[in-house]
PDB file of N, CA and C in Angstrom:
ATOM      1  N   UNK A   1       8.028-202.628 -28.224  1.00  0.00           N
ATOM      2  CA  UNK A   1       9.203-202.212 -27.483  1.00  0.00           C
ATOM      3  C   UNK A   1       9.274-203.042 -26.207  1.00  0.00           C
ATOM      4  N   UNK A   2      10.230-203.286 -25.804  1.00  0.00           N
ATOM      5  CA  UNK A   2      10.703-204.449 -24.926  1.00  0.00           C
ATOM      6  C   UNK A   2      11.062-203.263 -23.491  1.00  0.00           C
ATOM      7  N   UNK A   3      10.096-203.946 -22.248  1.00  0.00           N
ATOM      8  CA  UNK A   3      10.577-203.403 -21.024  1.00  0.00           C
ATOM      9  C   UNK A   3      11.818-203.764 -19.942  1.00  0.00           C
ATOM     10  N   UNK A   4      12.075-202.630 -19.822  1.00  0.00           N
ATOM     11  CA  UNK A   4      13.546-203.100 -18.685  1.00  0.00           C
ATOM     12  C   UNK A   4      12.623-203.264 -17.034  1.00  0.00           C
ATOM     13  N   UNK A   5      11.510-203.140 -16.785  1.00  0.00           N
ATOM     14  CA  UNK A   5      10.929-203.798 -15.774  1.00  0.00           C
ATOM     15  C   UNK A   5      11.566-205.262 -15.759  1.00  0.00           C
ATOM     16  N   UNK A   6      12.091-204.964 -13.784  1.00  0.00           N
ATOM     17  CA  UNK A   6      12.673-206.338 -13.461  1.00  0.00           C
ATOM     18  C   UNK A   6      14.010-206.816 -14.537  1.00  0.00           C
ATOM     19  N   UNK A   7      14.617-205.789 -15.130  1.00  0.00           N
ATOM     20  CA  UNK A   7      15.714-206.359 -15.481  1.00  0.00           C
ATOM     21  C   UNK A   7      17.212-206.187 -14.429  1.00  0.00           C
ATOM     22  N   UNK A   8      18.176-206.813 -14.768  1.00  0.00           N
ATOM     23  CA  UNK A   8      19.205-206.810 -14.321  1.00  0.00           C
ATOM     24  C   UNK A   8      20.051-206.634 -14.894  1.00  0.00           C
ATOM     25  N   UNK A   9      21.171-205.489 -14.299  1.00  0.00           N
ATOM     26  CA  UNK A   9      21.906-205.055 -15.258  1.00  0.00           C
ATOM     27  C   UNK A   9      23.720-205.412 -14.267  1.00  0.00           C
ATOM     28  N   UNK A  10      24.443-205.390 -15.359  1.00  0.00           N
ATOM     29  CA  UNK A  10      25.600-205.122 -14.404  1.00  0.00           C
ATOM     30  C   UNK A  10      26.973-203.972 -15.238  1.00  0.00           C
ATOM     31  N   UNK A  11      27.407-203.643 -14.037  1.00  0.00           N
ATOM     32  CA  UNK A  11      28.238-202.492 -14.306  1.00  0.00           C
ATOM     33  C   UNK A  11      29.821-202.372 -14.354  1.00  0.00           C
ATOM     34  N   UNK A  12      30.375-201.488 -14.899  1.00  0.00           N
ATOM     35  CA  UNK A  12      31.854-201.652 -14.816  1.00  0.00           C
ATOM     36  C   UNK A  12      32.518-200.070 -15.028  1.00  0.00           C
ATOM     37  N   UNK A  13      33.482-199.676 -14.092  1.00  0.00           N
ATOM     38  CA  UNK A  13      34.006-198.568 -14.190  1.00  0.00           C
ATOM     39  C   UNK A  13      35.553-198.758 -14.575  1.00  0.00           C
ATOM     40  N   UNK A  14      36.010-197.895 -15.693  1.00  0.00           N
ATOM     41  CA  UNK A  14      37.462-197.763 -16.083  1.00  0.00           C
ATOM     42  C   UNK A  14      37.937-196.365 -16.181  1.00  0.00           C
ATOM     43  N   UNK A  15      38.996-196.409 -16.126  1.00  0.00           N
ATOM     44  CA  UNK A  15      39.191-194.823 -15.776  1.00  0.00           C
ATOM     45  C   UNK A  15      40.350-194.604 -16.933  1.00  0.00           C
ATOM     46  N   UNK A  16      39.781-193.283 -17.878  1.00  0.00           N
ATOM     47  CA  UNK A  16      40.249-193.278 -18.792  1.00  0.00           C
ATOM     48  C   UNK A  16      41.888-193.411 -19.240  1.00  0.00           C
ATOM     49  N   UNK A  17      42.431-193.716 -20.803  1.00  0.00           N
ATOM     50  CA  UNK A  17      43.561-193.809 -20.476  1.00  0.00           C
ATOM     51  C   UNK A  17      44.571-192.435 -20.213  1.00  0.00           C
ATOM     52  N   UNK A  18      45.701-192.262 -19.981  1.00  0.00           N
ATOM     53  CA  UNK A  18      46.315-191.092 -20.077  1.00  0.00           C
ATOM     54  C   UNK A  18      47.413-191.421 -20.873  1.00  0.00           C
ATOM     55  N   UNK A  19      47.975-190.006 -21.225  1.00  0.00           N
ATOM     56  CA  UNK A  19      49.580-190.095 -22.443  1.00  0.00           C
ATOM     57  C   UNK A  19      50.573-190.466 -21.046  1.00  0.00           C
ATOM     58  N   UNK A  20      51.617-190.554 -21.086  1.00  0.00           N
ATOM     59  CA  UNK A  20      52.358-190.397 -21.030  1.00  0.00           C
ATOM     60  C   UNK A  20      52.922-189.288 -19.581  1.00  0.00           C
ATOM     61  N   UNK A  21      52.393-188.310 -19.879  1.00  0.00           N
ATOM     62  CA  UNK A  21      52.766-187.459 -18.743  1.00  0.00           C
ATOM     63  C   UNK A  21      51.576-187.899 -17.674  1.00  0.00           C
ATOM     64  N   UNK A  22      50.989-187.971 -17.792  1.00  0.00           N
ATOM     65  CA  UNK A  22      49.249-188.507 -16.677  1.00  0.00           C
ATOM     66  C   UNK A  22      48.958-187.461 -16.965  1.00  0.00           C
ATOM     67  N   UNK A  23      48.316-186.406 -17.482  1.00  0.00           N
ATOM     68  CA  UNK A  23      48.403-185.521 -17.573  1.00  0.00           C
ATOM     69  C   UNK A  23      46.911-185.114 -18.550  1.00  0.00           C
ATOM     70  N   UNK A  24      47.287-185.909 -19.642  1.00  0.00           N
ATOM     71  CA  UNK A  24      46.452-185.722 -20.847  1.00  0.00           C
ATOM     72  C   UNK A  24      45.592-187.171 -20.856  1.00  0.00           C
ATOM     73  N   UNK A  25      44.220-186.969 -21.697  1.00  0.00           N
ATOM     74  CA  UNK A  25      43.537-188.143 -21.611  1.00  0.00           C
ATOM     75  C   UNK A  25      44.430-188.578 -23.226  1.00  0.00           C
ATOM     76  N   UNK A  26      44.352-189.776 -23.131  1.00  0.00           N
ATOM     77  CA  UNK A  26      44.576-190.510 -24.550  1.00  0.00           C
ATOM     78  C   UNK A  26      43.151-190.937 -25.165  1.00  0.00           C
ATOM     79  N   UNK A  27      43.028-191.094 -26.670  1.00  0.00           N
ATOM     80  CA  UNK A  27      41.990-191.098 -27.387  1.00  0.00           C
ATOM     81  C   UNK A  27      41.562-192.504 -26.846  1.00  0.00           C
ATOM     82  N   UNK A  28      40.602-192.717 -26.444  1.00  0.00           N
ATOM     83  CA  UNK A  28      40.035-193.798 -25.732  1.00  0.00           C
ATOM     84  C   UNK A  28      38.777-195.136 -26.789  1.00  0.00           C
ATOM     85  N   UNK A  29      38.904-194.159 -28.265  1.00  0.00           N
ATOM     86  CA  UNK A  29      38.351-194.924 -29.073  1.00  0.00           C
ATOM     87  C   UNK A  29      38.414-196.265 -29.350  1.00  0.00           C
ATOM     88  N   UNK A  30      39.707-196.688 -29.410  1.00  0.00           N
ATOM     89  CA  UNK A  30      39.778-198.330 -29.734  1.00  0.00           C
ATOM     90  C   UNK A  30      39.016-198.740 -28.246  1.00  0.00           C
ATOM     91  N   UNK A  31      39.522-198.559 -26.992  1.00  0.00           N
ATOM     92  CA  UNK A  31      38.747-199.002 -26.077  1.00  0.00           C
ATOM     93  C   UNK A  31      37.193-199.289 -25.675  1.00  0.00           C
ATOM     94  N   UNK A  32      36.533-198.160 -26.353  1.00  0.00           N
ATOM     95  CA  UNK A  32      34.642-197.956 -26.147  1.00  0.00           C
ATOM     96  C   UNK A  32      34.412-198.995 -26.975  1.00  0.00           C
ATOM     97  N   UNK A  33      34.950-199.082 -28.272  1.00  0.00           N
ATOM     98  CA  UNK A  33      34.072-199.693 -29.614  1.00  0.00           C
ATOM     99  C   UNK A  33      34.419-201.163 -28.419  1.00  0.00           C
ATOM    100  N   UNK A  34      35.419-201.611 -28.170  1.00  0.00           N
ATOM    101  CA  UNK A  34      35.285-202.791 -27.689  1.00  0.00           C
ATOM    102  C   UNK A  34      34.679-203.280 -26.915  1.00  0.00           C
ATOM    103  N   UNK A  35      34.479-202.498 -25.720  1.00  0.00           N
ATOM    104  CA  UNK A  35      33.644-202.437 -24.450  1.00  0.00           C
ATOM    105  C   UNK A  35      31.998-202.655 -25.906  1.00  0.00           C
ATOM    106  N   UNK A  36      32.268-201.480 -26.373  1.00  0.00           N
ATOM    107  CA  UNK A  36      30.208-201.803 -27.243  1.00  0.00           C
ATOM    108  C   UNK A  36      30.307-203.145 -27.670  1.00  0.00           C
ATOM    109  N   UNK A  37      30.935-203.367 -28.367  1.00  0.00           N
ATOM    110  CA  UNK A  37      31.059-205.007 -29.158  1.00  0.00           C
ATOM    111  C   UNK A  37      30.892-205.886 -28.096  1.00  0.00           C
ATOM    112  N   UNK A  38      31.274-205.879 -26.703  1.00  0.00           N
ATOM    113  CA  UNK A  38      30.734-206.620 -25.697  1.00  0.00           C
ATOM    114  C   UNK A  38      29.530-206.573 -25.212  1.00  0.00           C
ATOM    115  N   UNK A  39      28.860-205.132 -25.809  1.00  0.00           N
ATOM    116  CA  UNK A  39      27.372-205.382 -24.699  1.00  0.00           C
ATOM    117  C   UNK A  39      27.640-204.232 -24.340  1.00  0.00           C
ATOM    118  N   UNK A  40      28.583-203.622 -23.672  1.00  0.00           N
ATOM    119  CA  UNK A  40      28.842-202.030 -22.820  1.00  0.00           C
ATOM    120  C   UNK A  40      28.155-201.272 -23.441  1.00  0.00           C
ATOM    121  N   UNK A  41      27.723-200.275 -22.522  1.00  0.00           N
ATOM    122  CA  UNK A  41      26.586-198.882 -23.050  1.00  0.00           C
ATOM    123  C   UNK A  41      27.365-198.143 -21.945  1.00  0.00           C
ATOM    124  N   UNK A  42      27.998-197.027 -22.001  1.00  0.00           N
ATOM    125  CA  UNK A  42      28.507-195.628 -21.669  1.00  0.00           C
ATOM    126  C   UNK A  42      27.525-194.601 -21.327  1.00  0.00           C
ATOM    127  N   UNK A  43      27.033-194.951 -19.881  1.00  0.00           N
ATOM    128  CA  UNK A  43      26.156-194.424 -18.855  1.00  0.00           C
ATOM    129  C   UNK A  43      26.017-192.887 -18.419  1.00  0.00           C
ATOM    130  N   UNK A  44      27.354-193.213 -17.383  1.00  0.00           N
ATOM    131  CA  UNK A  44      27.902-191.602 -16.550  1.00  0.00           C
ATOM    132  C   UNK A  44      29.392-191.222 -17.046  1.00  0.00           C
ATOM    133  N   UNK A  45      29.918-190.342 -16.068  1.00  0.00           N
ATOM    134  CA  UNK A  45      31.223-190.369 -16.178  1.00  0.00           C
ATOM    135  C   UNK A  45      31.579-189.650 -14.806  1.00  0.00           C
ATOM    136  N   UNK A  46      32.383-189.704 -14.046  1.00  0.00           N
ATOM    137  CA  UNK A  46      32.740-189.169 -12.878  1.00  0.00           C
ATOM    138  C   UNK A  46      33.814-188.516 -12.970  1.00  0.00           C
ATOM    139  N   UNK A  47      33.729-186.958 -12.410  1.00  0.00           N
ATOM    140  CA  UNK A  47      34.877-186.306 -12.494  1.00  0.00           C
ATOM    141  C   UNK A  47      35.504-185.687 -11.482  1.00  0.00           C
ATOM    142  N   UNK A  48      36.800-185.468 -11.322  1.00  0.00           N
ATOM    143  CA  UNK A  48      37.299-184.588  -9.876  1.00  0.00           C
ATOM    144  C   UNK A  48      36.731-183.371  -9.828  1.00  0.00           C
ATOM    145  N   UNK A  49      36.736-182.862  -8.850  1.00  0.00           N
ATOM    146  CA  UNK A  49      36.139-181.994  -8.299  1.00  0.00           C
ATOM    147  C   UNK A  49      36.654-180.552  -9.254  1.00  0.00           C
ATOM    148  N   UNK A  50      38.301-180.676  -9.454  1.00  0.00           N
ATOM    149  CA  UNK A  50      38.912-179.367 -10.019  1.00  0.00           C
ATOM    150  C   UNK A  50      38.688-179.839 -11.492  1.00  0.00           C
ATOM    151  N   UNK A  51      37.980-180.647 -12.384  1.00  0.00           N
ATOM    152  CA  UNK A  51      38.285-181.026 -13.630  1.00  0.00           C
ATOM    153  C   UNK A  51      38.951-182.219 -13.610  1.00  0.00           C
ATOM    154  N   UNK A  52      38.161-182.535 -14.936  1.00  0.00           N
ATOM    155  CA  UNK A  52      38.923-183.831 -15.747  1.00  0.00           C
ATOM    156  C   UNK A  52      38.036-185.385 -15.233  1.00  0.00           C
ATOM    157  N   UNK A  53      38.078-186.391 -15.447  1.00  0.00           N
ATOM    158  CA  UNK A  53      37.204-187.388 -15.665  1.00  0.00           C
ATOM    159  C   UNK A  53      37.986-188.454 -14.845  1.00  0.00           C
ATOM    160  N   UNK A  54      37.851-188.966 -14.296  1.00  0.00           N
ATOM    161  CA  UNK A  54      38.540-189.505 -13.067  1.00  0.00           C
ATOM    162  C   UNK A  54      38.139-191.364 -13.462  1.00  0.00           C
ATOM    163  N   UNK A  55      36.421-191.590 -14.069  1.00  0.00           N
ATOM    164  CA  UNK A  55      35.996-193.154 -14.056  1.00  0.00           C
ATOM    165  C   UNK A  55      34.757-192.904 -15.346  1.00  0.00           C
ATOM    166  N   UNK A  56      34.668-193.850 -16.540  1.00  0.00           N
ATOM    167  CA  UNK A  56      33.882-194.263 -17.333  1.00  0.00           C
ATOM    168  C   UNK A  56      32.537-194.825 -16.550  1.00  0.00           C
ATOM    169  N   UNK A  57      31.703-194.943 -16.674  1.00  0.00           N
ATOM    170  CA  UNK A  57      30.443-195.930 -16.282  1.00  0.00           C
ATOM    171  C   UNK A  57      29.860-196.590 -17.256  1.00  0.00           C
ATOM    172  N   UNK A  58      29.898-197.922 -16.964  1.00  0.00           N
ATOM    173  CA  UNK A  58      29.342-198.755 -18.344  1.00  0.00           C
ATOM    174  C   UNK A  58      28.303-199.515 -17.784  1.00  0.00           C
ATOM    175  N   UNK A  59      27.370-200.061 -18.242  1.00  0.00           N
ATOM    176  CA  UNK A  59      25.984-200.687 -18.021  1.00  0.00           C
ATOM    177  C   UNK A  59      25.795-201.542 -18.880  1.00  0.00           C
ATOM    178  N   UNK A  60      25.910-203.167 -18.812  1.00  0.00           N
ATOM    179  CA  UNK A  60      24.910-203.547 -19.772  1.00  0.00           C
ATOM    180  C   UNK A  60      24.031-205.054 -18.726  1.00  0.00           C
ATOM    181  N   UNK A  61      22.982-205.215 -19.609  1.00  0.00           N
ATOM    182  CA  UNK A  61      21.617-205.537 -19.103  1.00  0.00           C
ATOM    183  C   UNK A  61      22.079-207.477 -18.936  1.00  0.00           C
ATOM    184  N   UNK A  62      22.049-208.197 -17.806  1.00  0.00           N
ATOM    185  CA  UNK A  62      22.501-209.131 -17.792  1.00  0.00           C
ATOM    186  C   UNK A  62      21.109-210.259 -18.486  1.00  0.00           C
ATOM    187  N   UNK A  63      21.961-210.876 -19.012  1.00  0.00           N
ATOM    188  CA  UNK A  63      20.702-212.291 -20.071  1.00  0.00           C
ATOM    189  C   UNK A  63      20.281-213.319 -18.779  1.00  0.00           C
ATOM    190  N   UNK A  64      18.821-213.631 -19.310  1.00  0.00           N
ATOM    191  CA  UNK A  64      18.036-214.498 -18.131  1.00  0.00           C
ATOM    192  C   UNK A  64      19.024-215.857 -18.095  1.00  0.00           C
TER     193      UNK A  64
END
C-alpha cells in the first residue's frame, strides 16, 4: 500500500447545480462521474447554516 506521507494534493469547490427556481438541487450525476474521470475524489460538503449544501469539496493528489 502506497503512503500519502509528503504528498500533495490540490482542491476544488463547486457548488451544486440548481433547477430552475434556485430552489431545488439538480441531479448532479453527469457532473461527479466527470470531475472522477479527472482524478476528483468528493471529500466534504459545506452547508448553510438553515439547510441545504451551499459547496462540493474535491481533492485529488497532485503527480511528482
Amino acid at each position: 500500500m502506497s503512503s500519502h506521507q509528503g504528498a500533495r494534493w490540490e482542491y476544488k469547490a463547486i457548488e451544486p447545480p440548481t433547477e430552475l427556481t434556485k430552489r431545488e438541487s439538480a441531479n448532479p450525476e453527469g457532473r461527479l462521474n466527470q470531475l472522477g474521470a479527472d482524478g476528483w475524489r468528493l471529500v466534504e460538503t459545506v452547508s448553510y447554516d438553515g439547510g441545504g449544501t451551499k459547496f462540493l469539496l474535491f481533492e485529488r493528489r497532485l503527480e511528482d
